[in-house]
Protein backbone atom coordinates (compact mmCIF):
# COMPACT_ATOMS: atom_id res chain seq x y z
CA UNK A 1 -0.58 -15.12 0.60
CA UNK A 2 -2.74 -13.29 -1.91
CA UNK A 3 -0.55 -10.38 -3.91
CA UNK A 4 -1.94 -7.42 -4.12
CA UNK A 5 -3.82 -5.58 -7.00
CA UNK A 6 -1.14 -2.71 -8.22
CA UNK A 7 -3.21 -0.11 -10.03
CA UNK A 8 -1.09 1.58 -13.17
CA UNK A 9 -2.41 4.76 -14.13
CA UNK A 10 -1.10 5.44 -17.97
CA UNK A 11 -0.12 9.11 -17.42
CA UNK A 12 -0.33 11.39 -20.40
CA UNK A 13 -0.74 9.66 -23.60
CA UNK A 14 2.08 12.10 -25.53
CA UNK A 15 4.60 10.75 -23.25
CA UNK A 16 6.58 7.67 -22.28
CA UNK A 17 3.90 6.83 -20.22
CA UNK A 18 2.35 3.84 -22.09
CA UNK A 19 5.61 2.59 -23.20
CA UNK A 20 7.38 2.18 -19.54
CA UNK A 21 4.42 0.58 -18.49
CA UNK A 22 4.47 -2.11 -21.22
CA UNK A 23 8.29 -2.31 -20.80
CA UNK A 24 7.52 -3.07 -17.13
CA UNK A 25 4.81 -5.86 -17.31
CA UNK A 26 7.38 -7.63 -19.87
CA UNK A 27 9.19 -8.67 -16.38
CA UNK A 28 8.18 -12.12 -14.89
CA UNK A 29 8.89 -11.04 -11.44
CA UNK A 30 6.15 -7.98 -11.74
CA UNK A 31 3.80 -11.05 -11.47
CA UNK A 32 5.68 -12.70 -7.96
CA UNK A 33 4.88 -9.62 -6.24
CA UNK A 34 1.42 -8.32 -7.86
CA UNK A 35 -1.22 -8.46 -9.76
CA UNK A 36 -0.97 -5.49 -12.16
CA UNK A 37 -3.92 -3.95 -13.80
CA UNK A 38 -3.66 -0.80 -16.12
CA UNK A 39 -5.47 2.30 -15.96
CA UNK A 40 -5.41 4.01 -19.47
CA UNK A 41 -6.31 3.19 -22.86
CA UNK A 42 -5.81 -0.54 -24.25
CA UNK A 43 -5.13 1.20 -28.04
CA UNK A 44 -2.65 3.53 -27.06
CA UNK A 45 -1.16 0.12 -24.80
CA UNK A 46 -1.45 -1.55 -28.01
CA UNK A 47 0.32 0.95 -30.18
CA UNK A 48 3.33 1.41 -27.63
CA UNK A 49 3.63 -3.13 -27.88
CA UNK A 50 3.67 -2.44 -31.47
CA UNK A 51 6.74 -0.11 -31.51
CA UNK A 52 8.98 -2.20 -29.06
CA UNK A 53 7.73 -5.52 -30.68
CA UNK A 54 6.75 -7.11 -27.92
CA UNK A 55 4.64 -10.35 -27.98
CA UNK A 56 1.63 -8.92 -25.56
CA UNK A 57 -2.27 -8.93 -25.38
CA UNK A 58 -3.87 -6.33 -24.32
CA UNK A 59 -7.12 -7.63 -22.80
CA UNK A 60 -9.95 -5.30 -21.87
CA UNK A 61 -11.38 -6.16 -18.16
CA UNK A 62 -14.06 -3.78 -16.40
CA UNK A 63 -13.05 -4.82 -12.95
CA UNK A 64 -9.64 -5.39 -10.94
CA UNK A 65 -10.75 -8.59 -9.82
CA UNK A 66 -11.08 -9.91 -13.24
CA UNK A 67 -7.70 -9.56 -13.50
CA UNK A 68 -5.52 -12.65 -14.51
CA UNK A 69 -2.33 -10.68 -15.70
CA UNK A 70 0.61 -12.60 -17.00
CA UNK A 71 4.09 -11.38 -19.19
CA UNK A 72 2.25 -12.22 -22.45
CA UNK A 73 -1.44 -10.51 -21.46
CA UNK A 74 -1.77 -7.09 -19.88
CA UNK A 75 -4.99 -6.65 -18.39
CA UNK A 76 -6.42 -2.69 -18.33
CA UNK A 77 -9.74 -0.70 -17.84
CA UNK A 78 -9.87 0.69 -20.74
CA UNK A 79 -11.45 4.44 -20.51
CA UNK A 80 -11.75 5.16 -24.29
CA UNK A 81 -11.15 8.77 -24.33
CA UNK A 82 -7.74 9.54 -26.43
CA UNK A 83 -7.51 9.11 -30.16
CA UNK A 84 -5.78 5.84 -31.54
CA UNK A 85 -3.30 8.00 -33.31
CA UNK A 86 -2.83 10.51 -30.62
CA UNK A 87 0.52 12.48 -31.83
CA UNK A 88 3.57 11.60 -29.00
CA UNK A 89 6.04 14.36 -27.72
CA UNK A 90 3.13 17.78 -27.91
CA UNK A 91 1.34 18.86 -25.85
CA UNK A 92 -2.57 18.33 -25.89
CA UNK A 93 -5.85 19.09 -23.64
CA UNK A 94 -7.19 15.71 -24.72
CA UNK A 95 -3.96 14.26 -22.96
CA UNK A 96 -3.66 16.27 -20.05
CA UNK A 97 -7.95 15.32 -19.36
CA UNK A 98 -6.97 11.68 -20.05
CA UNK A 99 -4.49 11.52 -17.73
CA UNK A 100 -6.34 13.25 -14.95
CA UNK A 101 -9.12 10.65 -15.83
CA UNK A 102 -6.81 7.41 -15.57
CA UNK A 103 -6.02 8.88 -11.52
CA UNK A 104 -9.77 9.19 -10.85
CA UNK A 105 -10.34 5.92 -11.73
CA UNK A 106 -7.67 4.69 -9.60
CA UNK A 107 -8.65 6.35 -6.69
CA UNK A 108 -12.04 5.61 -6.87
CA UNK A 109 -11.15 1.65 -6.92
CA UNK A 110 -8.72 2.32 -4.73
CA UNK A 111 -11.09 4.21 -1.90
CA UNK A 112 -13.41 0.94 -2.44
CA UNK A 113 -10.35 -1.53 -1.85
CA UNK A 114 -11.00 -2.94 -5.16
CA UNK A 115 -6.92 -2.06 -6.04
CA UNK A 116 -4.46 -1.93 -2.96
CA UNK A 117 -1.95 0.72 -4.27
CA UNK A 118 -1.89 2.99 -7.16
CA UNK A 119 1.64 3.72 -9.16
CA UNK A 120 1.36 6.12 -11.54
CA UNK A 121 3.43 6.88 -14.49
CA UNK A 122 4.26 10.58 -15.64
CA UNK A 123 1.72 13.86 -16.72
CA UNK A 124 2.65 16.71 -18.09
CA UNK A 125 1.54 19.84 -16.34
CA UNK A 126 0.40 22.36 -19.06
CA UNK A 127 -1.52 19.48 -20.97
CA UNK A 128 -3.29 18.97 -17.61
CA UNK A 129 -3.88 22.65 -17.40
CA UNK A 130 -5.28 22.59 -21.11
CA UNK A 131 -7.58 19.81 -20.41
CA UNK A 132 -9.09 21.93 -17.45
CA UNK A 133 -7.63 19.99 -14.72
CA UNK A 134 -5.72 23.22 -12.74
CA UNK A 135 -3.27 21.36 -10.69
CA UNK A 136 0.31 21.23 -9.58
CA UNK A 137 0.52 17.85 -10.22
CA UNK A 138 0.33 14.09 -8.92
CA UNK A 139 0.19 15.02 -5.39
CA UNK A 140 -2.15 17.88 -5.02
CA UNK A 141 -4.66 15.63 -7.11
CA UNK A 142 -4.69 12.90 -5.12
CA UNK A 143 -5.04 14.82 -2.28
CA UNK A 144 -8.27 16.80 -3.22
CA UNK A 145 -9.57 13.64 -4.55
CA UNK A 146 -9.02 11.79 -1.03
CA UNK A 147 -9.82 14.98 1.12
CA UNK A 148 -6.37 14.52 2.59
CA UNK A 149 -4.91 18.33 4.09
CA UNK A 150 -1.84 16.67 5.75
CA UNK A 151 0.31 15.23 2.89
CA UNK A 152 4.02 14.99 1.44
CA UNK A 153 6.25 13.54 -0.74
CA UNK A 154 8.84 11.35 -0.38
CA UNK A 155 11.26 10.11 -2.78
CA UNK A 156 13.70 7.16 -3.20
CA UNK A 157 16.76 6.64 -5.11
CA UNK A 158 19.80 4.93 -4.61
CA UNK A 159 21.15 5.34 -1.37
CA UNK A 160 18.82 8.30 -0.27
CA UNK A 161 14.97 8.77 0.62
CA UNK A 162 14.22 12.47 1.33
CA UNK A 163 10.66 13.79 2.69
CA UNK A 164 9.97 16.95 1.54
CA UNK A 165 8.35 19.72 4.63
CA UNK A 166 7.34 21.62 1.39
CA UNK A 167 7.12 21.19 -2.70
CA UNK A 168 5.33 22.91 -4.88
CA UNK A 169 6.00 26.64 -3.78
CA UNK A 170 7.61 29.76 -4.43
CA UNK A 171 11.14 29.21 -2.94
CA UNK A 172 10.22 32.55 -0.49
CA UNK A 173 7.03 31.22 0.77
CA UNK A 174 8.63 27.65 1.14
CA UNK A 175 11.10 29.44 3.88
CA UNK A 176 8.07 30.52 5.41
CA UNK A 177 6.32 26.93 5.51
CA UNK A 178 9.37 25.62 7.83
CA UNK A 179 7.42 25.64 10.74
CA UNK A 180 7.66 23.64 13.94
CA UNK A 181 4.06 22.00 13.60
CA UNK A 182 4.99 20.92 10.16
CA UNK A 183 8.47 20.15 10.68
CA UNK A 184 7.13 17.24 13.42
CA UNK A 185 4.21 15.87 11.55
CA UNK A 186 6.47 15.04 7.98
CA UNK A 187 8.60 13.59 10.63
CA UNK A 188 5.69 11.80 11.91
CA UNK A 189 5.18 10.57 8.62
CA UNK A 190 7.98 9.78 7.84
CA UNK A 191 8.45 7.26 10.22
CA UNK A 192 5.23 5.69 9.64
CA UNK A 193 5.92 5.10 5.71
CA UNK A 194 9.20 4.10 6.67
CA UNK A 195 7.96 1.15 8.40
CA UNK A 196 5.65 0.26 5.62
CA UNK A 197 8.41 -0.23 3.33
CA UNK A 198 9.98 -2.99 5.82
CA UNK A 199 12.20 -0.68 8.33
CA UNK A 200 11.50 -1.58 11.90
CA UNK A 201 13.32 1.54 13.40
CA UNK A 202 13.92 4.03 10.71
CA UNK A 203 16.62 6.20 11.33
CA UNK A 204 15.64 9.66 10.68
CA UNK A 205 17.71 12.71 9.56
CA UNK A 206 16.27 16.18 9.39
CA UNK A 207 17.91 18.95 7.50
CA UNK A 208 18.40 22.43 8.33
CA UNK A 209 17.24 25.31 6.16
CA UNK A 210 19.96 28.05 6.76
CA UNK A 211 23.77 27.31 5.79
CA UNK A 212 25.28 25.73 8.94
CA UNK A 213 21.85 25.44 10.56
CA UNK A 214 21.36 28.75 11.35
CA UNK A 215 24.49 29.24 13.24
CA UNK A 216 23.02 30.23 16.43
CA UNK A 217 21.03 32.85 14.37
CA UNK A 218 24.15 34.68 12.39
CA UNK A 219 22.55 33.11 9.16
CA UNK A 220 18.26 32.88 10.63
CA UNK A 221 16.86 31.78 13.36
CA UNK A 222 14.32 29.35 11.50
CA UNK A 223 16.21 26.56 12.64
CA UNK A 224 16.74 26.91 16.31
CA UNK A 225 13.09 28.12 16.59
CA UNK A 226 10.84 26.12 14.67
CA UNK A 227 13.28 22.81 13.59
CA UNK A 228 14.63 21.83 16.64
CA UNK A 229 11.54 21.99 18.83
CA UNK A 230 9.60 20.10 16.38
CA UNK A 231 12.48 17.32 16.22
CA UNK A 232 12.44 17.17 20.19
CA UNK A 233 9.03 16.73 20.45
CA UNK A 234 8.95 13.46 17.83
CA UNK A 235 12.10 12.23 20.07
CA UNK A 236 9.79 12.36 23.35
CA UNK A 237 7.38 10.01 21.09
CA UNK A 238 10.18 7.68 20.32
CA UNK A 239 10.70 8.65 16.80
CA UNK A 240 14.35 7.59 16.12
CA UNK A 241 15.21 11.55 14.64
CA UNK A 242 18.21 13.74 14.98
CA UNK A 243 18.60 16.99 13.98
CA UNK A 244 18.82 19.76 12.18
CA UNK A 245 22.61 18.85 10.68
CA UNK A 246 23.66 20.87 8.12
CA UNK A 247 22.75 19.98 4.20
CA UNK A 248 25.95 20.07 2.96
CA UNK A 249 26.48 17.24 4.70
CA UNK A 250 23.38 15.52 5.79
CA UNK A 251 23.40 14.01 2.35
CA UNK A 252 26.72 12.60 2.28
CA UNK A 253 26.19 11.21 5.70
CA UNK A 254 22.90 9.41 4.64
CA UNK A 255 23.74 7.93 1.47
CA UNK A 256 27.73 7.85 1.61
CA UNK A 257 27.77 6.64 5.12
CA UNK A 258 24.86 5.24 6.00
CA UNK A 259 23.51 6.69 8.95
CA UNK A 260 20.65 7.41 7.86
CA UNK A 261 17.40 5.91 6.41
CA UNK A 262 15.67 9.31 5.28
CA UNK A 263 16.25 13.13 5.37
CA UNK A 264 13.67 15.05 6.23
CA UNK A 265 14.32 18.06 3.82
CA UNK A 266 12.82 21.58 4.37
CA UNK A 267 12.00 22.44 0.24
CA UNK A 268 12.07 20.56 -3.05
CA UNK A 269 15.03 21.18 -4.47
CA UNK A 270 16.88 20.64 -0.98
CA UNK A 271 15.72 17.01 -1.61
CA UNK A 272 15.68 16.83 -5.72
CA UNK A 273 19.01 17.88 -6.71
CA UNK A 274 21.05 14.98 -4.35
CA UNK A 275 18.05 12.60 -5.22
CA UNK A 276 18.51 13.10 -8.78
CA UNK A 277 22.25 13.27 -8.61
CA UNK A 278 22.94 9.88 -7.42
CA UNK A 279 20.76 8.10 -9.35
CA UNK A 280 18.50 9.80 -12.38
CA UNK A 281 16.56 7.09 -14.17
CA UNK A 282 15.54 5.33 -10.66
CA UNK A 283 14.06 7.42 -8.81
CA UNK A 284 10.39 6.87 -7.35
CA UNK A 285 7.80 9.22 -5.80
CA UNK A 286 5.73 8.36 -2.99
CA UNK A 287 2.69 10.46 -1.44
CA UNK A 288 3.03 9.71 1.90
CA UNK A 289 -0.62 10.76 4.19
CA UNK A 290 -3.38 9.87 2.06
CA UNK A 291 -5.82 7.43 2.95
CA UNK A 292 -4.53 5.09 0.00
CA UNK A 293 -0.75 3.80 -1.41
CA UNK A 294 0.63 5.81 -4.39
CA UNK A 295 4.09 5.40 -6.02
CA UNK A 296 5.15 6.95 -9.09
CA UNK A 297 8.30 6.95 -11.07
CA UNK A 298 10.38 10.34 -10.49
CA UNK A 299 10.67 11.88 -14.11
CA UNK A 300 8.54 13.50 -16.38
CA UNK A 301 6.70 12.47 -19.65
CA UNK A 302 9.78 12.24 -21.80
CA UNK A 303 8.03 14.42 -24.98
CA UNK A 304 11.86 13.91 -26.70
CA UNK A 305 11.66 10.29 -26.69
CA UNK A 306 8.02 9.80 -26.57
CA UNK A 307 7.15 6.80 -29.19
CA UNK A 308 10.46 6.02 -30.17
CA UNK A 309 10.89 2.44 -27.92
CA UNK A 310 13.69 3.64 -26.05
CA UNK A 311 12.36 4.87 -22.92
CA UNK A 312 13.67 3.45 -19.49
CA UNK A 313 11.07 1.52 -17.22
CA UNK A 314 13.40 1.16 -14.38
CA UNK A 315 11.87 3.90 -12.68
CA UNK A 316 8.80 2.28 -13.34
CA UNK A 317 9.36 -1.40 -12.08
CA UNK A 318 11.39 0.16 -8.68
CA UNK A 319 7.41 2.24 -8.31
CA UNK A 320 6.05 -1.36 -8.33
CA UNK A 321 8.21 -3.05 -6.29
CA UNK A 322 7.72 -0.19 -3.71
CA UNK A 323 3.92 -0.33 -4.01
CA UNK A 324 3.29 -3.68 -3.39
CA UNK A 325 5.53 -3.83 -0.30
CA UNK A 326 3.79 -1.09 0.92
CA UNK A 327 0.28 -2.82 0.25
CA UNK A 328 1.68 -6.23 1.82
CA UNK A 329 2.12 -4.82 5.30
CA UNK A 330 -0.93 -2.24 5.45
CA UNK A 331 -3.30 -4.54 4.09
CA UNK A 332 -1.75 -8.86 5.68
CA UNK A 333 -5.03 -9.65 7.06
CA UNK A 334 -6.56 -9.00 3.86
CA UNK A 335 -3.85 -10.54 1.82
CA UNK A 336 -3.84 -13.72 3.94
């Protein structure tokens, strides 16, 4: 079987972007499961080699399938458009417009099949603002550049995958979002990316927003009205779902115990702060309804630690194992 073409997008230049990457294409086994081609700038790629003293070429290509990646020759489309001495850890609108840049290049090979999954390392959000590029993030700019409305993240860590009803919103309005429509369809989707990643039957948890679910409307009613018709209705489809439980112990009961393959959680932090507790540095992010695969390590760009070598790729190589499962069961027949 063919492996499929893993698309790295190098993130914001300031940050540990560049250096996880390299850190991560060190690994032999990188190359068992993919064929990795960078997204980013082979100088910068270069520079990062330099500092960890790793024995690496960087070799310019124009096209993924030119690609013939190996542990001692990265292989990157090289877009040219930060300065070789770009200054790590500040932030800079020439960064945050690189970065944006590296993802639009992705996508675009990615919408013509030329890559089979993206996995993207981190951006900073106000260099990304600076550089004229006014978005949340990662998610909300691959979804305007796919055209994709009906979108969510999910995360995995150790012992726990959550799938988030809402993210990027004022805590207020993100009580508001819970809404049985919604509620079903990241339930929906959950299920589906589930079985990309090799689950036949996911088991599906979904949290409840109020303390103790509601309890029968003493703490809200959102619950009772909007969760637990939307979790009936995915039950009559054969979804394999239960719930709402409780979060204060949904959590436990997934990754403790496990019951459970994935929460679906109602707000970010509902699904952050356990994520994040159990397991920091591993972490990977996953935009789950868009036409193409994206993973992405779970941290930020690092601006402390930012061209000093010691950055952690684990994130990183956990993003790549993730995407090219992913890619081996949505795209077999072409892989054959």
């Amino acid at each position: 079987m063919k492996k499929p073409v893993l698309g790295l997008t190098m993130g914001d230049p300031a940050g540990i972007g560049s250096e996880i990457i390299v850190k991560a294409l060190l690994d032999k086994k990188m190359y068992d499961i993919s064929r990795p081609v960078v997204f980013g700038d082979a100088k910068q790629l270069e520079r990062l080699a330099k500092i960890i003293n790793a024995n690496v070429e960087v070799h310019v290509i124009k096209e993924p399938g030119e690609a013939d990646p190996s542990p001692s020759r990265i292989e990157v489309i090289d877009l040219h458009n930060v300065a070789a001495d770009v200054p790590f850890g500040k932030v800079q609108a020439e960064c945050g417009k690189a970065a944006y840049e590296y993802i639009k290049a992705a996508v675009d090979c990615a919408k013509e099949h030329k890559i089979q999954a993206i996995v993207t390392a981190p951006l900073n959000k106000e260099a990304l603002h600076a550089g004229g590029c006014p978005y949340p993030g990662h998610t909300e700019i691959l979804a305007k550049l796919t055209n994709t409305k009906d979108y969510s993240m999910l995360l995995v860590g150790k012992n726990l995958r959550v799938i988030h009803v809402s993210t990027h919103i004022q805590l207020r309005k993100a009580c508001d979002a819970v809404q049985k429509d919604r509620v079903y369809r990241v339930i929906k989707l959950a299920d589906e990316t589930m079985k990309l990643m090799g689950f036949e039957n996911p088991r599906i948890a979904v949290a409840g927003l109020n303390p103790h679910c509601g309890e029968n409307g003493l703490f809200g009613w959102e619950d009772e009205n909007e969760i637990v018709p939307a979790v009936k209705d995915a039950i009559k489809e054969g979804i394999n779902v239960q719930g709402p439980i409780a979060p204060d112990t949904v959590f436990h009961r997934a990754a403790n115990r496990n019951e459970f393959d994935i929460v679906v959680v109602m707000y970010h932090d509902q699904g952050h702060i356990p994520l994040k507790v159990l397991g920091f540095s591993s972490g990977v992010n996953i935009t789950v309804g868009l036409p193409i695969i994206r993973t992405s390590v779970d941290h930020g760009t690092a601006f402390e630690i930012a061209g000093k070598g010691i950055a952690d790729p684990e994130s990183m190589i956990v993003a790549m194992e993730i995407g090219a499962q992913m890619a081996k069961v949505r795209f077999k027949e072409d892989l054959v």
